[in-house]
PDB file of N, CA and C in Angstrom:
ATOM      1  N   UNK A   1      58.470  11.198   1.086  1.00  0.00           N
ATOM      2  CA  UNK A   1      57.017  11.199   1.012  1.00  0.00           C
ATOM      3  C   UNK A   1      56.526  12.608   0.712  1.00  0.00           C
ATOM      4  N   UNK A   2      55.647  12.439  -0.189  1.00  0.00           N
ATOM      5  CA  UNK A   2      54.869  13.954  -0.713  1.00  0.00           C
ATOM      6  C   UNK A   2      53.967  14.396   0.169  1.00  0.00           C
ATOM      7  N   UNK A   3      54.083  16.119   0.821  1.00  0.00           N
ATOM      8  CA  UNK A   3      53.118  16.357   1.452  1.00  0.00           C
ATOM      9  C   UNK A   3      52.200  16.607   0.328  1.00  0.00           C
ATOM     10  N   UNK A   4      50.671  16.860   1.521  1.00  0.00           N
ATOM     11  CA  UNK A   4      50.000  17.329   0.661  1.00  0.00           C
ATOM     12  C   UNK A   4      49.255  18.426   0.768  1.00  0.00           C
ATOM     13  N   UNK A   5      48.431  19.050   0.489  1.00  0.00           N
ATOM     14  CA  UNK A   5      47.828  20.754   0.985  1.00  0.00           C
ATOM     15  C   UNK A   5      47.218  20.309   2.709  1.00  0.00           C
ATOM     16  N   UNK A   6      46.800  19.161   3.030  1.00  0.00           N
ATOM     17  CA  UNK A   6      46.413  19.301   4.483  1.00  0.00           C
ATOM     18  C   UNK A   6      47.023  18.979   4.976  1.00  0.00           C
ATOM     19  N   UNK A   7      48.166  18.195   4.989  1.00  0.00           N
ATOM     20  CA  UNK A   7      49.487  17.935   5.858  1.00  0.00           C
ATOM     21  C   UNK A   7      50.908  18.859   5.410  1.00  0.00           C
ATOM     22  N   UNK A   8      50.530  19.003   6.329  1.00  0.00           N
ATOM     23  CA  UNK A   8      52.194  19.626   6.891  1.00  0.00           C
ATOM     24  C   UNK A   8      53.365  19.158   7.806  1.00  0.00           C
ATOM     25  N   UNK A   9      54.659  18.804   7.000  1.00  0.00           N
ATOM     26  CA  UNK A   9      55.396  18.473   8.185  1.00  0.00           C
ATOM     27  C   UNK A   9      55.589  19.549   9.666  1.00  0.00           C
ATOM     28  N   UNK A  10      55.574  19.070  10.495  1.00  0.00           N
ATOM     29  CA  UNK A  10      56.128  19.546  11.825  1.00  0.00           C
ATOM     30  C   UNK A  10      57.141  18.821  12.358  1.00  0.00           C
ATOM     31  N   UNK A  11      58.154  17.627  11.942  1.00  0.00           N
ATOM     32  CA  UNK A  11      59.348  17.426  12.689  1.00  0.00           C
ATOM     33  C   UNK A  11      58.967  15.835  12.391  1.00  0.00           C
ATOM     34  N   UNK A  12      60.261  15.439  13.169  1.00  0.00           N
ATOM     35  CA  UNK A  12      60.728  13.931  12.927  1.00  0.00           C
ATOM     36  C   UNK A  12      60.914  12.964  13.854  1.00  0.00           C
ATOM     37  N   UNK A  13      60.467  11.881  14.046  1.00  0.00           N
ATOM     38  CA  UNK A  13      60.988  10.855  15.496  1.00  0.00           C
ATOM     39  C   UNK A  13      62.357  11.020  15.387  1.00  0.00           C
ATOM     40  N   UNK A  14      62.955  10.946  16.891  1.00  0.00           N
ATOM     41  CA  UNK A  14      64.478  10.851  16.972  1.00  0.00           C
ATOM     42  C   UNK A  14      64.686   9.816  17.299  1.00  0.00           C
ATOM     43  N   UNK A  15      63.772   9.446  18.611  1.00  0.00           N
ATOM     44  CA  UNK A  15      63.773   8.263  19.561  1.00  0.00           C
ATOM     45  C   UNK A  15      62.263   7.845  19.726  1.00  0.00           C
ATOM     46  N   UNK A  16      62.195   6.673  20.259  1.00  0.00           N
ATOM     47  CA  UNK A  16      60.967   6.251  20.499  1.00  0.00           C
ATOM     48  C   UNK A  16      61.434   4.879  21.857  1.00  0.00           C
ATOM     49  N   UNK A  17      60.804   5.072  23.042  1.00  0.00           N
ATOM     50  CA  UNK A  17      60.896   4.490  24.460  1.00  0.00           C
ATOM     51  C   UNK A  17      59.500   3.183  24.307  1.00  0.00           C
ATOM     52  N   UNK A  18      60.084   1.996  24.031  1.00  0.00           N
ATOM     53  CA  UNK A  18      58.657   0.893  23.839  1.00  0.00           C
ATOM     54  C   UNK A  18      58.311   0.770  24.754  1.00  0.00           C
ATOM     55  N   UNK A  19      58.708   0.857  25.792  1.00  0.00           N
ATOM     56  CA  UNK A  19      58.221   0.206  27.218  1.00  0.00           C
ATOM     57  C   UNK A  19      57.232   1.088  27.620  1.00  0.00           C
ATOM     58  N   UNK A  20      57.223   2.323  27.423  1.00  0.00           N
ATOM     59  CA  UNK A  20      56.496   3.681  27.770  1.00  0.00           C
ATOM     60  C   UNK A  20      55.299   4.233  27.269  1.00  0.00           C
ATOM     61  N   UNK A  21      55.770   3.498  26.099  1.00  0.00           N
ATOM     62  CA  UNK A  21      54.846   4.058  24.387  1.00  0.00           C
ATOM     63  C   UNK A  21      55.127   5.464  24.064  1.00  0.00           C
ATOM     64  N   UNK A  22      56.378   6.301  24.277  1.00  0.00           N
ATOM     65  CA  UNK A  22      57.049   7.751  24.188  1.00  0.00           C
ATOM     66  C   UNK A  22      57.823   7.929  22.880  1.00  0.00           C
ATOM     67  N   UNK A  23      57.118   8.500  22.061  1.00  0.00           N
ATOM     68  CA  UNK A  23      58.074   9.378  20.721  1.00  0.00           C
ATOM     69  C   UNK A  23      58.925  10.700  21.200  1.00  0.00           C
ATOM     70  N   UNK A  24      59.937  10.830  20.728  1.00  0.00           N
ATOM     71  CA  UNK A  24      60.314  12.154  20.854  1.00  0.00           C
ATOM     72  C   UNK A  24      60.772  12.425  19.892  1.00  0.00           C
ATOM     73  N   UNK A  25      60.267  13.441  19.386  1.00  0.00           N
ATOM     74  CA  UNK A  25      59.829  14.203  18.040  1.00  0.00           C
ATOM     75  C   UNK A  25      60.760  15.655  17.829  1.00  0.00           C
ATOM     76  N   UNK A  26      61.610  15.741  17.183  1.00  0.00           N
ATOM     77  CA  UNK A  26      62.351  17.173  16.694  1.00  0.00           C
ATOM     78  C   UNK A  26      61.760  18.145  15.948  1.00  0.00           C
ATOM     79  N   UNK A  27      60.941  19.085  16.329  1.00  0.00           N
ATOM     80  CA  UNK A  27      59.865  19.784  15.963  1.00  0.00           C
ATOM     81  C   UNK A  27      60.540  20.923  14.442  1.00  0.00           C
ATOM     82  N   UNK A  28      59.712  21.389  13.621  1.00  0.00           N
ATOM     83  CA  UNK A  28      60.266  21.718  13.019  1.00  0.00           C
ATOM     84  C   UNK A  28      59.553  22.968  12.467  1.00  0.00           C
ATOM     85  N   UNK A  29      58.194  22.968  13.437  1.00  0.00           N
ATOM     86  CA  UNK A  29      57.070  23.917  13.122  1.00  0.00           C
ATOM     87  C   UNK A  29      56.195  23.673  14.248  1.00  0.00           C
ATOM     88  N   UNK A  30      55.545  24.911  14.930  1.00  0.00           N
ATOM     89  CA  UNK A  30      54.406  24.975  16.311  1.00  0.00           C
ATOM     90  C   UNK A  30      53.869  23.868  16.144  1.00  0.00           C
ATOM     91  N   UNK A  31      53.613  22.953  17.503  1.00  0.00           N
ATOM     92  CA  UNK A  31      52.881  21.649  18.022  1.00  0.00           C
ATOM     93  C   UNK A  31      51.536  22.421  19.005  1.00  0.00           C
ATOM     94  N   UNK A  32      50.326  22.204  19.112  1.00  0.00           N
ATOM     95  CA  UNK A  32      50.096  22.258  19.842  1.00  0.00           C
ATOM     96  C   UNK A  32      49.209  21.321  20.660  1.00  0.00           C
ATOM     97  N   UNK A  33      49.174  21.037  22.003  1.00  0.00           N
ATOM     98  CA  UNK A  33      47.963  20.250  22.714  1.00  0.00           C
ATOM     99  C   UNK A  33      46.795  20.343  21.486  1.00  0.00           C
ATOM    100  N   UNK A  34      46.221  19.148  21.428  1.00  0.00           N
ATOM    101  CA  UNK A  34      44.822  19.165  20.996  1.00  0.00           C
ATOM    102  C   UNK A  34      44.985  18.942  19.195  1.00  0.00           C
ATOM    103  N   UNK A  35      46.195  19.461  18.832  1.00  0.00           N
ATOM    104  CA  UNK A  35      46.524  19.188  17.477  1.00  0.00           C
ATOM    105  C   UNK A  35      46.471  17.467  17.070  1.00  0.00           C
ATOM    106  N   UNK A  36      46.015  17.207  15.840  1.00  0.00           N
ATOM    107  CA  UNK A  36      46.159  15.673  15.277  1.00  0.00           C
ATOM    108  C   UNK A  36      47.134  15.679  14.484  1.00  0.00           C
ATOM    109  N   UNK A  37      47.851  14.681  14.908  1.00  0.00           N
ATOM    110  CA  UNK A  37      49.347  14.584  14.138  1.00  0.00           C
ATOM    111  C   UNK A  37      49.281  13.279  13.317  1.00  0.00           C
ATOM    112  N   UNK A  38      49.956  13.035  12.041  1.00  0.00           N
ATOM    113  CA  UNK A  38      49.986  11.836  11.609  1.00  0.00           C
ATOM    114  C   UNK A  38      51.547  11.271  11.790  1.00  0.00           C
ATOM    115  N   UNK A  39      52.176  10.220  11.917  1.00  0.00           N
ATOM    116  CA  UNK A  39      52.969  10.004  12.073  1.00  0.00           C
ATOM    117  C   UNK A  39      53.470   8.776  10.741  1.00  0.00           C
ATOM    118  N   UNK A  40      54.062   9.040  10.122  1.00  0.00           N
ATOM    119  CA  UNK A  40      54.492   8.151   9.144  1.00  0.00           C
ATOM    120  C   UNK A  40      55.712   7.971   8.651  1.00  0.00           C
ATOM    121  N   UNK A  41      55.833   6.720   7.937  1.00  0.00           N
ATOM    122  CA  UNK A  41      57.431   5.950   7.584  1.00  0.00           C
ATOM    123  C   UNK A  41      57.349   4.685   6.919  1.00  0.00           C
ATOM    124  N   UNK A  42      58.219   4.234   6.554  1.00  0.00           N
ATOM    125  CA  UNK A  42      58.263   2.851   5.765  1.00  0.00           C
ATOM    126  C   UNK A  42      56.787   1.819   6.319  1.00  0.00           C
ATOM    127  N   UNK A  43      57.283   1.490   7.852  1.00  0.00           N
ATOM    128  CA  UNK A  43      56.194   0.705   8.234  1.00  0.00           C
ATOM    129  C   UNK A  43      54.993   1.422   8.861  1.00  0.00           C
ATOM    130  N   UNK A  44      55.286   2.819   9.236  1.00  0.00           N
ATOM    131  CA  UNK A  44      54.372   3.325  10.151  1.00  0.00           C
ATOM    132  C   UNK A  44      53.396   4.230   9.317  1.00  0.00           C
ATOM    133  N   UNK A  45      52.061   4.042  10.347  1.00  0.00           N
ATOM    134  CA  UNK A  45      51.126   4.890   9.406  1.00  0.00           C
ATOM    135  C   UNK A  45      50.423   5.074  10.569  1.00  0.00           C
ATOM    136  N   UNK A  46      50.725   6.127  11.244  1.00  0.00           N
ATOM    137  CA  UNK A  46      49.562   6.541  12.769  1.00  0.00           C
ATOM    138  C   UNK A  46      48.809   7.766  12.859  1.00  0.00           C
ATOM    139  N   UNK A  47      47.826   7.771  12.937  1.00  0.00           N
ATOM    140  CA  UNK A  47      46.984   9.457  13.561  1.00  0.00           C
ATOM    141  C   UNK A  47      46.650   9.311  14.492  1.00  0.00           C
ATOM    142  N   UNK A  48      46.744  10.263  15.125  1.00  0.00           N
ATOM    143  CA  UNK A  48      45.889  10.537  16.535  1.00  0.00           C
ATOM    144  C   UNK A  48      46.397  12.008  16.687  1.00  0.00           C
ATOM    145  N   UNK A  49      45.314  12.292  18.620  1.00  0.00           N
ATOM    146  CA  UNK A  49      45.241  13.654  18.818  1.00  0.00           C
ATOM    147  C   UNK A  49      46.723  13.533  20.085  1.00  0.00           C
ATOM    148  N   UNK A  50      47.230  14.895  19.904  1.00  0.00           N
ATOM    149  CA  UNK A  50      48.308  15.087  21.272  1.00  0.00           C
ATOM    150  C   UNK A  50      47.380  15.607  22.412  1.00  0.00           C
ATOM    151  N   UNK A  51      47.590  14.536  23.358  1.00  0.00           N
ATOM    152  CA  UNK A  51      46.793  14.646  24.480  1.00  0.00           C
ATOM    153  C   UNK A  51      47.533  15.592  25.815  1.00  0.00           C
ATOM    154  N   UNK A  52      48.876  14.950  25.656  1.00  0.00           N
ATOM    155  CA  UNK A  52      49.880  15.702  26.383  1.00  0.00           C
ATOM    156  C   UNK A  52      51.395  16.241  25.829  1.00  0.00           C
ATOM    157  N   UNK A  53      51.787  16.926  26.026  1.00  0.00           N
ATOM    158  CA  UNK A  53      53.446  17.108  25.930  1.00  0.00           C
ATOM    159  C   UNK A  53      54.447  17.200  26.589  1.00  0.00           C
ATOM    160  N   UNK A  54      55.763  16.694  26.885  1.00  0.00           N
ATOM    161  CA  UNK A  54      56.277  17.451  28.121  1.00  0.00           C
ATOM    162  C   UNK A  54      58.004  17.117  27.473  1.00  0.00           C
ATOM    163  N   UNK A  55      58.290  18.179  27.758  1.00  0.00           N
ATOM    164  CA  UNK A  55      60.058  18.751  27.600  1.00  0.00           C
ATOM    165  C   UNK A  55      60.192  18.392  29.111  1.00  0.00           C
ATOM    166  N   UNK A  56      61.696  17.967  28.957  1.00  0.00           N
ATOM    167  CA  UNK A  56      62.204  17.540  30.359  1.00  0.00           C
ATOM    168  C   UNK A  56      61.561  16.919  31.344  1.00  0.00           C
ATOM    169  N   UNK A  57      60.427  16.381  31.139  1.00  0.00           N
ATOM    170  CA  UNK A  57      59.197  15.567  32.246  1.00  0.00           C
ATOM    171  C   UNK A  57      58.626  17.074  32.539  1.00  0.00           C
ATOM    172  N   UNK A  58      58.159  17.672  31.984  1.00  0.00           N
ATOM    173  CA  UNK A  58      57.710  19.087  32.281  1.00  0.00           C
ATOM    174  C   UNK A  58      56.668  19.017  31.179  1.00  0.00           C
ATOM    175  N   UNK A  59      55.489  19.229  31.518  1.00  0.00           N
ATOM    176  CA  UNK A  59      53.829  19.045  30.646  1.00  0.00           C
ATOM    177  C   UNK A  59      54.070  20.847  30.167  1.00  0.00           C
ATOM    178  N   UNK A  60      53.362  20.690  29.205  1.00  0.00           N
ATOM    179  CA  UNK A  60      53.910  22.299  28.105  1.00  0.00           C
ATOM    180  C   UNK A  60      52.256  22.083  27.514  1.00  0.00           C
ATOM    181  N   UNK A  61      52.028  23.094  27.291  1.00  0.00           N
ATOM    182  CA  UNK A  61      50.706  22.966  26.121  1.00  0.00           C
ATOM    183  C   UNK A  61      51.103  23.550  24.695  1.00  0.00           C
ATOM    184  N   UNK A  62      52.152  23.823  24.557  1.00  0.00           N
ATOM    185  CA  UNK A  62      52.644  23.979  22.877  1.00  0.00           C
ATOM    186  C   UNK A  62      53.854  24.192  22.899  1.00  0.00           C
ATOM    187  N   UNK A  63      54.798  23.560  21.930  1.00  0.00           N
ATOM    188  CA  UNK A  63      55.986  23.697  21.424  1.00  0.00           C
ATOM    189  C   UNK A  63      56.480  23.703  20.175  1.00  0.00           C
ATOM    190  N   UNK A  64      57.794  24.719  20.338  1.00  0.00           N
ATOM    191  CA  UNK A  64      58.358  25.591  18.987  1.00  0.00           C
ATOM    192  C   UNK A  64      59.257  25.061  17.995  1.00  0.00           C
ATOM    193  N   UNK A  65      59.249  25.226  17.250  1.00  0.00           N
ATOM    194  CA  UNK A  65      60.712  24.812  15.980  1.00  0.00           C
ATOM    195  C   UNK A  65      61.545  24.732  17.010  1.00  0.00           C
ATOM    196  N   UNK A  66      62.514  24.162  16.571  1.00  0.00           N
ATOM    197  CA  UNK A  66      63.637  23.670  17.473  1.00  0.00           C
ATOM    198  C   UNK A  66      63.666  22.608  18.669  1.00  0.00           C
ATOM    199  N   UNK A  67      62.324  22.559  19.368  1.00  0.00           N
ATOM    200  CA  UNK A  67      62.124  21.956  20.324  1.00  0.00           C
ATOM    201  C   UNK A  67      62.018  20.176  19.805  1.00  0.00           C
ATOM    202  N   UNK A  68      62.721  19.894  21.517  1.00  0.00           N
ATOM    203  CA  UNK A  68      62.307  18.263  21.205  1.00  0.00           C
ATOM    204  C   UNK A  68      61.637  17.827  22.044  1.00  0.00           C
ATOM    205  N   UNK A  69      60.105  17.514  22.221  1.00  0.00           N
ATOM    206  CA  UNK A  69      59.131  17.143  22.620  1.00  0.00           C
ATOM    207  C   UNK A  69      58.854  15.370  23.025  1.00  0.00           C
ATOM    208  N   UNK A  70      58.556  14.901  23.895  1.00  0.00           N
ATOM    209  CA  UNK A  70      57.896  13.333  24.468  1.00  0.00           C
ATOM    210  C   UNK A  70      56.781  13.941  24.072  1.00  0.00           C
ATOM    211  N   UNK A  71      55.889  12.727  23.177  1.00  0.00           N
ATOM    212  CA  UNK A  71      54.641  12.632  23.428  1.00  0.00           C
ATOM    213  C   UNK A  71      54.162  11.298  23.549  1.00  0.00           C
ATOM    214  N   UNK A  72      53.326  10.764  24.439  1.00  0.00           N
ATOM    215  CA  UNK A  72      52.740   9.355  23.899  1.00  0.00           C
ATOM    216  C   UNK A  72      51.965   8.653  22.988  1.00  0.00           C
ATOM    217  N   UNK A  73      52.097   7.718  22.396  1.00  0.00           N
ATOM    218  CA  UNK A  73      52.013   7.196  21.228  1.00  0.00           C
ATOM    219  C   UNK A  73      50.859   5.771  21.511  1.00  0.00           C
ATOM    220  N   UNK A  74      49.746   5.894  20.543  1.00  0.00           N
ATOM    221  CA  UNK A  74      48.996   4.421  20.166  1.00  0.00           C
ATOM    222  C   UNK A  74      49.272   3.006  20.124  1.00  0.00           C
ATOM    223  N   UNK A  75      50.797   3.418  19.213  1.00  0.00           N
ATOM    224  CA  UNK A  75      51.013   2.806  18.459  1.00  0.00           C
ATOM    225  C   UNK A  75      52.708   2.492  18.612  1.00  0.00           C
ATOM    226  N   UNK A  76      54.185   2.442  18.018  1.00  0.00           N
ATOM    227  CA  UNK A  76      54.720   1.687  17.976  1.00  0.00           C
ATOM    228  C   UNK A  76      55.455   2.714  16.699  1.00  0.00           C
ATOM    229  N   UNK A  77      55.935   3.308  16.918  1.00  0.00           N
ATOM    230  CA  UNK A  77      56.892   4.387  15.910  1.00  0.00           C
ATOM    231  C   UNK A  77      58.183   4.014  15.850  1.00  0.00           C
ATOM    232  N   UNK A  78      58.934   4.627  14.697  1.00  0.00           N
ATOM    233  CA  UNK A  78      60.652   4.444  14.842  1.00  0.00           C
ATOM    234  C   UNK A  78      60.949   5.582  14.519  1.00  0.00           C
ATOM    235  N   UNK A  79      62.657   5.896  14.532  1.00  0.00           N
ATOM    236  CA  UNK A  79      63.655   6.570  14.440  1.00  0.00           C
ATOM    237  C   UNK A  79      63.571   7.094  13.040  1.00  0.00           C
ATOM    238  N   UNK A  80      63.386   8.289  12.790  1.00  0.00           N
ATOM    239  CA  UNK A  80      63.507   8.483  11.202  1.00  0.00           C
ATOM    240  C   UNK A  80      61.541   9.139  10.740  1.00  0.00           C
ATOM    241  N   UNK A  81      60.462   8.459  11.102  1.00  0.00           N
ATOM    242  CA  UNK A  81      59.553   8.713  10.768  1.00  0.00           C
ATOM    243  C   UNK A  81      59.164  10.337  10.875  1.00  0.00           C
ATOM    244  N   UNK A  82      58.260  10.724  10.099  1.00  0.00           N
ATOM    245  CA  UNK A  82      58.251  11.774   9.454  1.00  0.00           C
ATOM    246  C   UNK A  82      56.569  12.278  10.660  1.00  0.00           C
ATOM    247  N   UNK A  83      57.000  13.642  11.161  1.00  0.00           N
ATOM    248  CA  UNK A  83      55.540  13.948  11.852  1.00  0.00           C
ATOM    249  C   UNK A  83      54.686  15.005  10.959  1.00  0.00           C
ATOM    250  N   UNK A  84      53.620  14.615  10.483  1.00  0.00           N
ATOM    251  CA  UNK A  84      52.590  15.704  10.312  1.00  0.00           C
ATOM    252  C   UNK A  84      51.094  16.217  10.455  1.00  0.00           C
ATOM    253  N   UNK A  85      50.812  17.609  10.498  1.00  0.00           N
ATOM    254  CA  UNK A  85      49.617  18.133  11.003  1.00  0.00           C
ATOM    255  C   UNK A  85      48.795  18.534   9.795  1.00  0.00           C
TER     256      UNK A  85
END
């Protein structure tokens, strides 16, 4: 998928917890609280705002490249989908 000048990737679903509604996302560029992320993939097409974050069950208000982040989700994501800001 083509970015475009207002989206930017920031990282990728690894996992996604249905019971929970929890993405966890392999960051690939700064996340922060309050940021709107789009989340997209074959079937998925989601926006919304990050309300919370938390590494290890530990609430963070921003995280770095490298990091792998839980956030909760609207919606119903998979493995593979593409995150951007």
């Amino acid at each position: 998928m083509a970015e475009t000048k207002t989206e930017t990737k920031v990282g990728e679903v690894t996992h996604f917890f249905d019971k929970i509604g929890v993405a966890i996302i392999k960051l690939e560029k700064m996340l922060k609280k309050g940021d709107t992320i789009k989340i997209k993939g074959n079937t998925t097409d989601l926006e919304q705002t990050v309300d919370s974050m938390q590494v290890d069950h530990a609430d963070i208000e921003e995280a770095s490249p490298g990091d792998e982040i839980g956030i909760k989700v609207s919606d119903k994501v998979r493995e593979g989908d593409e995150v951007y800001k």
